[in-house]
C-alpha atoms as a PDB file:
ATOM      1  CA  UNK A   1     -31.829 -48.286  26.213  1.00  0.00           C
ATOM      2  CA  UNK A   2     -34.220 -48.609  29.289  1.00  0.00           C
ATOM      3  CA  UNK A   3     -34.089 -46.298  31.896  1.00  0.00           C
ATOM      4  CA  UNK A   4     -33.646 -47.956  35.574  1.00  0.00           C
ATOM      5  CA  UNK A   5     -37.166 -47.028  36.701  1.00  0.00           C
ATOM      6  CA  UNK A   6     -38.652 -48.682  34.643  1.00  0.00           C
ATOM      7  CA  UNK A   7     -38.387 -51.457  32.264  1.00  0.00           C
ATOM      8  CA  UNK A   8     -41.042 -49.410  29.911  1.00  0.00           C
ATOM      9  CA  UNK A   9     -39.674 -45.806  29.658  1.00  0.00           C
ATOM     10  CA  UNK A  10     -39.228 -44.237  26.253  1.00  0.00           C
ATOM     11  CA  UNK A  11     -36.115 -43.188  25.022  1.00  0.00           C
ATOM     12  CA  UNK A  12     -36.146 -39.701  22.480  1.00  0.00           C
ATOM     13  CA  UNK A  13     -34.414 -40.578  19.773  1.00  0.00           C
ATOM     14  CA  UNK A  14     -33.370 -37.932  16.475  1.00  0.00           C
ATOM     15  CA  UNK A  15     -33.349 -39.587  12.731  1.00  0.00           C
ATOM     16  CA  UNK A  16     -31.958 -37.369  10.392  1.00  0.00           C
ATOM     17  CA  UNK A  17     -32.778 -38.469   7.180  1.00  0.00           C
ATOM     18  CA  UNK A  18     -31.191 -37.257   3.322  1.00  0.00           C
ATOM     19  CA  UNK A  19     -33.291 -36.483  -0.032  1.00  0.00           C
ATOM     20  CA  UNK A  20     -32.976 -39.494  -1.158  1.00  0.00           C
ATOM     21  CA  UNK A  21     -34.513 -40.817   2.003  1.00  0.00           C
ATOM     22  CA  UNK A  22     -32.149 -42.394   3.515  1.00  0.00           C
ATOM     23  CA  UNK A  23     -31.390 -42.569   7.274  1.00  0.00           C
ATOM     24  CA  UNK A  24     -27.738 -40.959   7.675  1.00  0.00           C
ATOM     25  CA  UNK A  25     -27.424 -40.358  11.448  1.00  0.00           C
ATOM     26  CA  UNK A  26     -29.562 -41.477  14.848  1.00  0.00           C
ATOM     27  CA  UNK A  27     -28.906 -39.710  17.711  1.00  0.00           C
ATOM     28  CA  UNK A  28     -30.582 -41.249  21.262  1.00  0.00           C
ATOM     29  CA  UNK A  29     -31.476 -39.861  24.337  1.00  0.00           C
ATOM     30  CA  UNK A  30     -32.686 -41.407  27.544  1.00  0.00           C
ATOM     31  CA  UNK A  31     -36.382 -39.221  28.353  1.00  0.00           C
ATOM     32  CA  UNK A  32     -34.402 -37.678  31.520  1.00  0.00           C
ATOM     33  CA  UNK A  33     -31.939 -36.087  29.327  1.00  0.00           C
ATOM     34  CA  UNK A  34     -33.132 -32.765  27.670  1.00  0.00           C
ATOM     35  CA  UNK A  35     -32.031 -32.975  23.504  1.00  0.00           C
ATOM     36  CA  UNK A  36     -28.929 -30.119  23.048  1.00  0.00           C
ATOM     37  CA  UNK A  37     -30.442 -28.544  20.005  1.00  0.00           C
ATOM     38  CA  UNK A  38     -27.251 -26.412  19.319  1.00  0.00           C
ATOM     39  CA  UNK A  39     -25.357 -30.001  18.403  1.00  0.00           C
ATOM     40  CA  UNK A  40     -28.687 -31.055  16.255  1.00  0.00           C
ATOM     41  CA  UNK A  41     -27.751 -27.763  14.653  1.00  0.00           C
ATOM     42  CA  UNK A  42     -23.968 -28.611  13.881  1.00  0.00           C
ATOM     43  CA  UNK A  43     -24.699 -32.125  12.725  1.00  0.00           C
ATOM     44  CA  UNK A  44     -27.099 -30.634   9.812  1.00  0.00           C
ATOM     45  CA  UNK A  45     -24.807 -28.071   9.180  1.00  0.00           C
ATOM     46  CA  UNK A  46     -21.785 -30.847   9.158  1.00  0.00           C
ATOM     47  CA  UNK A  47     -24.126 -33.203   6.869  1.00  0.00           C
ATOM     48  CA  UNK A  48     -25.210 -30.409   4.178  1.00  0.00           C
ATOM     49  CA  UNK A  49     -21.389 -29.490   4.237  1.00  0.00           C
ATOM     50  CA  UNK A  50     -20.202 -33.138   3.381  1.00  0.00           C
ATOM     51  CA  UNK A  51     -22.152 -33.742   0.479  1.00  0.00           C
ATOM     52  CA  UNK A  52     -21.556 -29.930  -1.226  1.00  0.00           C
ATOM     53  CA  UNK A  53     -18.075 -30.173  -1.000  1.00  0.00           C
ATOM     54  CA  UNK A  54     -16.598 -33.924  -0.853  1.00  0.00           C
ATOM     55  CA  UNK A  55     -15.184 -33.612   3.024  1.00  0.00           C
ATOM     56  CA  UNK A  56     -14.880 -35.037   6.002  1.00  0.00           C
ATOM     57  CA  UNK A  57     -14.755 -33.180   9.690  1.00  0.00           C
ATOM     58  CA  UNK A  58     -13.033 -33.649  12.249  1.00  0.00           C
ATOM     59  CA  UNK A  59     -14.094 -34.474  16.058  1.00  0.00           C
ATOM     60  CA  UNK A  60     -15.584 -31.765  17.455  1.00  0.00           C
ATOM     61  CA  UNK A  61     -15.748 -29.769  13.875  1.00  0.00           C
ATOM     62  CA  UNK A  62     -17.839 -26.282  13.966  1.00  0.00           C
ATOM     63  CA  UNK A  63     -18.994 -24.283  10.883  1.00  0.00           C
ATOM     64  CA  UNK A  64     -15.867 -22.193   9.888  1.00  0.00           C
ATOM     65  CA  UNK A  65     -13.348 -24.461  11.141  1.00  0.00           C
ATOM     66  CA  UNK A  66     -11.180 -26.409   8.436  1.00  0.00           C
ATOM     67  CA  UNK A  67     -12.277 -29.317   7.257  1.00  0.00           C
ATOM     68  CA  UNK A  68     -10.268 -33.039   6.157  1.00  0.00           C
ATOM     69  CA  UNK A  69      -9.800 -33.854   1.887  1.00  0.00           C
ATOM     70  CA  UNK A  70     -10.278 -37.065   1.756  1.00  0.00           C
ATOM     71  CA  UNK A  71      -6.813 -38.507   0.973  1.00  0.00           C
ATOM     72  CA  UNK A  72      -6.468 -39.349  -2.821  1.00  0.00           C
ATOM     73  CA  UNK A  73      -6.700 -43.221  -3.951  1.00  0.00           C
ATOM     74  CA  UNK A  74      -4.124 -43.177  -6.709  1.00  0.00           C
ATOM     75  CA  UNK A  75      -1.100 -41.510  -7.357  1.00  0.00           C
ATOM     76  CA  UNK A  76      -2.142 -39.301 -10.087  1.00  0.00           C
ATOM     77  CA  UNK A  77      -5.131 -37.976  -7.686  1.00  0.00           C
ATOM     78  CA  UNK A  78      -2.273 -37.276  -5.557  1.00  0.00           C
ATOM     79  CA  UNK A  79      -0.812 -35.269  -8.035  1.00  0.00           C
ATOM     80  CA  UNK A  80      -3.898 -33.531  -8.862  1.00  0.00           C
ATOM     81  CA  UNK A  81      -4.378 -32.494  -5.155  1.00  0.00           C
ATOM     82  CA  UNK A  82      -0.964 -31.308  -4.743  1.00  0.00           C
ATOM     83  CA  UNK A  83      -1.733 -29.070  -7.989  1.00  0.00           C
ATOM     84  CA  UNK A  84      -4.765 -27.539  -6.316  1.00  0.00           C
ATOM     85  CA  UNK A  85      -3.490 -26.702  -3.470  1.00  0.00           C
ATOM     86  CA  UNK A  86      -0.249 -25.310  -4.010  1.00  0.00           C
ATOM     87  CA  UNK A  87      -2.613 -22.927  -6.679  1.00  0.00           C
ATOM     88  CA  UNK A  88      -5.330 -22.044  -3.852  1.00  0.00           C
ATOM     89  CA  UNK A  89      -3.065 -21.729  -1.079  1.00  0.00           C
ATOM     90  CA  UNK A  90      -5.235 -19.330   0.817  1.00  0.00           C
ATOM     91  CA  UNK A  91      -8.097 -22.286   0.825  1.00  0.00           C
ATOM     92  CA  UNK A  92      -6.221 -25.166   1.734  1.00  0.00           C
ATOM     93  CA  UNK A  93      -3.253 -26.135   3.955  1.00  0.00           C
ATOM     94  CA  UNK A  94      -1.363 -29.719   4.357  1.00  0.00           C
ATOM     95  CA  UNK A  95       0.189 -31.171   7.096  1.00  0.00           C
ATOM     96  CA  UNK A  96       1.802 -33.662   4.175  1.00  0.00           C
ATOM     97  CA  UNK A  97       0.742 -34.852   1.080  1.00  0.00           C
ATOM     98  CA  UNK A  98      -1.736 -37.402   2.181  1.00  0.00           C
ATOM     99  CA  UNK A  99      -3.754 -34.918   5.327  1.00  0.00           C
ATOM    100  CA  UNK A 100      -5.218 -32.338   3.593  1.00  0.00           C
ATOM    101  CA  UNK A 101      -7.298 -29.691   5.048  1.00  0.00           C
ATOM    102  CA  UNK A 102      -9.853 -27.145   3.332  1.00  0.00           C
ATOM    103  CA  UNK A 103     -10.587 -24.078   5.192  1.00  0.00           C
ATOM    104  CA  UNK A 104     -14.572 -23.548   5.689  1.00  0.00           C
ATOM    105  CA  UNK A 105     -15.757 -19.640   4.105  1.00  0.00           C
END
């Protein structure tokens, strides 16, 4: 990523890296472009949130907004799920068996 100017110009660039020390996300910016610090932010919110509670989040997720289960890989998961849910019905909501949404507290 070069900027037009130049064939030289640095690029910022944000590595977000886990406790194990592995890199999980990059983000790049050409140097023009000022970093939006309020989307660093979300994304370490949105990582820290993945790996204490097994999710995933949608496009344009925020902190309090429901989050995705990850669909179940065999049938008795399935059944598990379904189990859960219809017993925490105030945390969880389904659009059908297999999408599966967790509300954030």
């Amino acid at each position: 990523m070069l900027q037009g100017e130049s064939d030289t110009a640095a690029v910022r660039a944000v590595f977000f890296i886990d406790p194990k020390g592995i890199m999980i996300t990059i983000l790049y910016y050409p140097s023009s472009l000022g970093r939006n610090f309020e989307e660093i932010k979300r994304i370490i919110i949105g990582l820290q949130k993945v790996d204490a509670e097994g999710v995933a989040l949608p496009a344009n997720w925020q902190p309090g907004k429901d989050m995705i289960v990850p669909p179940p890989a065999t049938t008795e998961a399935a059944e598990e799920r379904q189990k859960l849910v219809e017993a925490n019905k105030d945390d969880y909501s389904q659009l059908d068996w297999y999408i599966t949404f967790k509300r954030d507290k």
